[in-house]
C-alpha atoms as a PDB file:
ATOM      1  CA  UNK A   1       8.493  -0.933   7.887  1.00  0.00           C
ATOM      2  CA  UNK A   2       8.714   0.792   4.775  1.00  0.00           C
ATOM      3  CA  UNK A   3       6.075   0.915   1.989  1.00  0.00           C
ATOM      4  CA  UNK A   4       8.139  -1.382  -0.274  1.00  0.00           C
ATOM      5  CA  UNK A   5       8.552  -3.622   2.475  1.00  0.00           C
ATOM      6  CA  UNK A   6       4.649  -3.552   2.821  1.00  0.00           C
ATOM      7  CA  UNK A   7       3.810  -4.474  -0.718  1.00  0.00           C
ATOM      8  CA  UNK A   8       6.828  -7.644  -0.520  1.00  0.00           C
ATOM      9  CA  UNK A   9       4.670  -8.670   2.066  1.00  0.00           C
ATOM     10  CA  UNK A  10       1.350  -8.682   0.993  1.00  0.00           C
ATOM     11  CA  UNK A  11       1.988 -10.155  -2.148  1.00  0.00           C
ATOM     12  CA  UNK A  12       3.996 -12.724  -0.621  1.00  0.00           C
ATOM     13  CA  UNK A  13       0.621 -13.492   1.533  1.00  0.00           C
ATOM     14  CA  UNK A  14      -1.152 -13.439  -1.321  1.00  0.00           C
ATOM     15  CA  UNK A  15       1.163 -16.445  -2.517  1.00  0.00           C
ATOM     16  CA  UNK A  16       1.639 -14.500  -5.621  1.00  0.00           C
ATOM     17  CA  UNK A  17       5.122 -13.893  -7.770  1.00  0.00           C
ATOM     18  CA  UNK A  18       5.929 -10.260  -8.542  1.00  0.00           C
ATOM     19  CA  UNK A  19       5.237 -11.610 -11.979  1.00  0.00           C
ATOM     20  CA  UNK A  20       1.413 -12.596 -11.360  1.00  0.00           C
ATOM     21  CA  UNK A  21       1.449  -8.847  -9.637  1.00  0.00           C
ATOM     22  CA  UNK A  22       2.864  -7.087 -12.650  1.00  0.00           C
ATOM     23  CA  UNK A  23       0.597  -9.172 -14.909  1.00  0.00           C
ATOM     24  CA  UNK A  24      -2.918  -8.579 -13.557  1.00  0.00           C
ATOM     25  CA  UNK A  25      -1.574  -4.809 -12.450  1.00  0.00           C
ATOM     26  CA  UNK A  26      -0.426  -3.812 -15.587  1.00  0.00           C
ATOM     27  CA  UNK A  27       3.167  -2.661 -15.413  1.00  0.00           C
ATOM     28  CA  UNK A  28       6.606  -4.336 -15.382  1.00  0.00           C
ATOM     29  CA  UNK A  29       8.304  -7.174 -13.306  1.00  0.00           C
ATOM     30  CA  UNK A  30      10.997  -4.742 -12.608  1.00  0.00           C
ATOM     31  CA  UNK A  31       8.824  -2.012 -11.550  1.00  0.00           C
ATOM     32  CA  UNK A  32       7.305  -4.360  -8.896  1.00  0.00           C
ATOM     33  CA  UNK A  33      10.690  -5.493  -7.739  1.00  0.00           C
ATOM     34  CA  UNK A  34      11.973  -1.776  -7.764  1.00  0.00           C
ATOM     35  CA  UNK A  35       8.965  -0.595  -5.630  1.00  0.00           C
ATOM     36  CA  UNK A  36       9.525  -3.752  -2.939  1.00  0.00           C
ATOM     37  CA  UNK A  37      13.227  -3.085  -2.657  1.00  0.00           C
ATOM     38  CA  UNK A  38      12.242   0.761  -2.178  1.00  0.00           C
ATOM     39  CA  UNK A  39      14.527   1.812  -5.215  1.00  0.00           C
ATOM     40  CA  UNK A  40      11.490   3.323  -6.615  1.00  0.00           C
ATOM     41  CA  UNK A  41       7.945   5.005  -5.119  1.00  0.00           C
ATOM     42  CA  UNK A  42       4.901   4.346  -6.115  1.00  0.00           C
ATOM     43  CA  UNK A  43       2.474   6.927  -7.292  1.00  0.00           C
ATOM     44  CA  UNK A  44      -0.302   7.432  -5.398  1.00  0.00           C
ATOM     45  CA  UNK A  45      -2.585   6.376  -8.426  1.00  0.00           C
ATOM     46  CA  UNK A  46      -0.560   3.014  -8.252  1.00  0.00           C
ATOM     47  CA  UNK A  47      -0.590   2.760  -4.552  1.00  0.00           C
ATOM     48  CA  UNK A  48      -4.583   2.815  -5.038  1.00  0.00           C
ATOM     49  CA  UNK A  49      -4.407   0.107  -7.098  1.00  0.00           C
ATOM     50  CA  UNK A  50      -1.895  -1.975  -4.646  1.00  0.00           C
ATOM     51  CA  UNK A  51      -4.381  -1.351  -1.904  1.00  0.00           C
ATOM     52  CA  UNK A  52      -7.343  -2.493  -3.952  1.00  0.00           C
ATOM     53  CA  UNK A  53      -6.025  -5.515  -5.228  1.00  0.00           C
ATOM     54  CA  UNK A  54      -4.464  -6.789  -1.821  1.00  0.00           C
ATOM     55  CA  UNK A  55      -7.475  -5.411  -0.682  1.00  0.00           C
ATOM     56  CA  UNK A  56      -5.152  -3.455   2.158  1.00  0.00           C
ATOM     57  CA  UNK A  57      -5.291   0.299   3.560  1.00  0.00           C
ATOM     58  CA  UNK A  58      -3.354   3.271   2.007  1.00  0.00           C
ATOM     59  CA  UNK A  59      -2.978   3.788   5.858  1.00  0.00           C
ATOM     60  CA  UNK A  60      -1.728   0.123   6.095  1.00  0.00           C
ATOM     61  CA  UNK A  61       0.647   0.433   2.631  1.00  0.00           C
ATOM     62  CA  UNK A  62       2.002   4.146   3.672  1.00  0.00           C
ATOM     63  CA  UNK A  63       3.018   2.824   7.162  1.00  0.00           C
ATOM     64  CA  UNK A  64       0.391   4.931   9.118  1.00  0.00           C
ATOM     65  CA  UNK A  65      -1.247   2.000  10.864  1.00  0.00           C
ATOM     66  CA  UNK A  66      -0.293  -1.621  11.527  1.00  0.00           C
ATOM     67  CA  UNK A  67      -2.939  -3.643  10.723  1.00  0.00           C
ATOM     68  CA  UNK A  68      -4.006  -4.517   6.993  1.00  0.00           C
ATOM     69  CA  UNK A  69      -7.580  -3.019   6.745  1.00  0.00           C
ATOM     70  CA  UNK A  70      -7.082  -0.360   9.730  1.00  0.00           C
ATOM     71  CA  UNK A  71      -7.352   3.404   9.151  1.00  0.00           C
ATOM     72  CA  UNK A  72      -4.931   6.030  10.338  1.00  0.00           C
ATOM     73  CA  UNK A  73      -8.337   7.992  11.920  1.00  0.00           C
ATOM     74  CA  UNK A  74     -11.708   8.646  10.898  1.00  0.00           C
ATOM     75  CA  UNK A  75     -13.459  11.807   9.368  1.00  0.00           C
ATOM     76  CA  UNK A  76     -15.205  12.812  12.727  1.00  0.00           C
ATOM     77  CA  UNK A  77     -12.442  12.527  15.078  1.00  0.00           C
ATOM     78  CA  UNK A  78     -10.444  14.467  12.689  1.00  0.00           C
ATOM     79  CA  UNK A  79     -12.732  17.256  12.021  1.00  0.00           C
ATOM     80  CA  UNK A  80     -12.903  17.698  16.165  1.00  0.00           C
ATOM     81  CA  UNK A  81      -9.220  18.201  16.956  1.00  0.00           C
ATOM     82  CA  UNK A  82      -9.811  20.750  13.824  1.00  0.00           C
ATOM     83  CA  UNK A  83     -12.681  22.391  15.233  1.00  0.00           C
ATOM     84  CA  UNK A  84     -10.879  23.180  18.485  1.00  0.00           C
ATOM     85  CA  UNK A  85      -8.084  25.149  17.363  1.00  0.00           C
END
C-alpha cells in the first residue's frame, strides 16, 4: 500500500474531507488530493505533521509496518544487529 494510499485512508477514518485536512493542515485541497493519488510526495516535514494529526506512525504512513501506531523496530534491537558486525 503506498503512502498516498495510507493518508486516503486515515483521513477517510477520521471521517474527514480532504478539505477539513487541508484546512486545519495548512496547505491546499489539491495538494492533499495530489499526495493521496501519489502524483505528489510528501516532505518529510509534512509527513510529520500527517502522522501527528492522524495520530499514526511514520513507520505506519511510509509503509514499514502495518498497523497504525506500530514501529518499524526499536532503538535497542537496532543498535544490537549494529553492534555485531
Amino acid at each position: 500500500m503506498s503512502i498516498g494510499e495510507r493518508l486516503r485512508i486515515l483521513r477517510v477514518e477520521a471521517g474527514l474531507s480532504q478539505k477539513q485536512v487541508a484546512e486545519t493542515l495548512k496547505m491546499s485541497k489539491p495538494i492533499v488530493s495530489q499526495y493521496e493519488s501519489n502524483q505528489r510526495t510528501p516532505s518529510l516535514g509534512k509527513l510529520i505533521r500527517f502522522s501527528r494529526f492522524y495520530n499514526a506512525s511514520l513507520d505506519y504512513i511510509c509503509e514499514n509496518v502495518d498497523e497504525k501506531n506500530a514501529y518499524f523496530g526499536d532503538i535497542k534491537s537496532l543498535m544490537e544487529k549494529t553492534k555485531d558486525k
